[in-house]
Protein backbone atom coordinates (compact mmCIF):
# COMPACT_ATOMS: atom_id res chain seq x y z
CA UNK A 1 0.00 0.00 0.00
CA UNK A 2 0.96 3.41 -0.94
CA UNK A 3 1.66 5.74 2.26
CA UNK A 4 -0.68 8.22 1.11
CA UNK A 5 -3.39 6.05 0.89
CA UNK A 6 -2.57 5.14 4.79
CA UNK A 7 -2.22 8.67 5.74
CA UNK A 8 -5.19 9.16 4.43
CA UNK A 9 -6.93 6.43 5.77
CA UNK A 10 -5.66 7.93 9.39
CA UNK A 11 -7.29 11.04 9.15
CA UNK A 12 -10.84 9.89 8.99
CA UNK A 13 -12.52 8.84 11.88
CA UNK A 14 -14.43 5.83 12.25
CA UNK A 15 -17.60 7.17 12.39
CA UNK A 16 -16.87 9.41 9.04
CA UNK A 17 -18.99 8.65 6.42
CA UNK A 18 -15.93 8.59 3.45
CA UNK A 19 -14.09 5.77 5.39
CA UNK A 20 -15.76 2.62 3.47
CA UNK A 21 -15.27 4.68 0.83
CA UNK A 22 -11.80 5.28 0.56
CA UNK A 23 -11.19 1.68 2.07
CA UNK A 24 -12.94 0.19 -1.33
CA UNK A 25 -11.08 2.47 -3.58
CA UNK A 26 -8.06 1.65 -1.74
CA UNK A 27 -8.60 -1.92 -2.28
CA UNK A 28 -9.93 -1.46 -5.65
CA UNK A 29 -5.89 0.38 -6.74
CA UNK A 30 -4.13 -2.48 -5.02
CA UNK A 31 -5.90 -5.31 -7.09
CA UNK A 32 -5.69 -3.29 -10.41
CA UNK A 33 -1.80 -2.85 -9.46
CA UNK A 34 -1.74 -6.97 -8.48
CA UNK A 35 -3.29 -7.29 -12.25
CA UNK A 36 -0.58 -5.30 -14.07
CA UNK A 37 1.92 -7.68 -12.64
CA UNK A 38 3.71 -9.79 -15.01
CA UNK A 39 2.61 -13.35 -15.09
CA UNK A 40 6.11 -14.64 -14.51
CA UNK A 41 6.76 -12.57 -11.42
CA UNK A 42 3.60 -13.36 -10.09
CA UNK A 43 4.25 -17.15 -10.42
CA UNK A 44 7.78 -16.28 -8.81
CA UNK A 45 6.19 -14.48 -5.67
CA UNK A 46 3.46 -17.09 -4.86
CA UNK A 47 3.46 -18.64 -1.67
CA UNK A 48 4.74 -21.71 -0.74
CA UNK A 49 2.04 -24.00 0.30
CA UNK A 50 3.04 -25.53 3.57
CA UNK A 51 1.48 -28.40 5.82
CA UNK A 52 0.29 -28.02 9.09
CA UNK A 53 2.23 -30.02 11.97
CA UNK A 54 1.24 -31.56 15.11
CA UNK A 55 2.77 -29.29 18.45
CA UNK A 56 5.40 -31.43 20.31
């Protein structure tokens, strides 16, 4: 996330009225930025999948 988009997000309260707002919009930017992504480096960043193990 961009700092001005935090910043932002920081100066409206939680009772304001533009804070879904600017959360979807927010949200909206980051996926449209995860789409721009090549396809290789996206492949290249995924997350290994790991298995869950018992607690000894």
């Amino acid at each position: 996330m961009k700092p001005s988009f935090i910043e932002e997000l920081h100066k409206l309260k939680h009772q304001d009225e533009m804070r879904p707002k600017v959360l979807i919009r927010g949200i909206k930017r980051i996926l449209e930025e995860k789409k721009k992504v090549n396809r290789l480096t996206r492949f290249l960043k995924r997350k290994p999948k790991t298995k869950p193990t018992s607690w000894q």
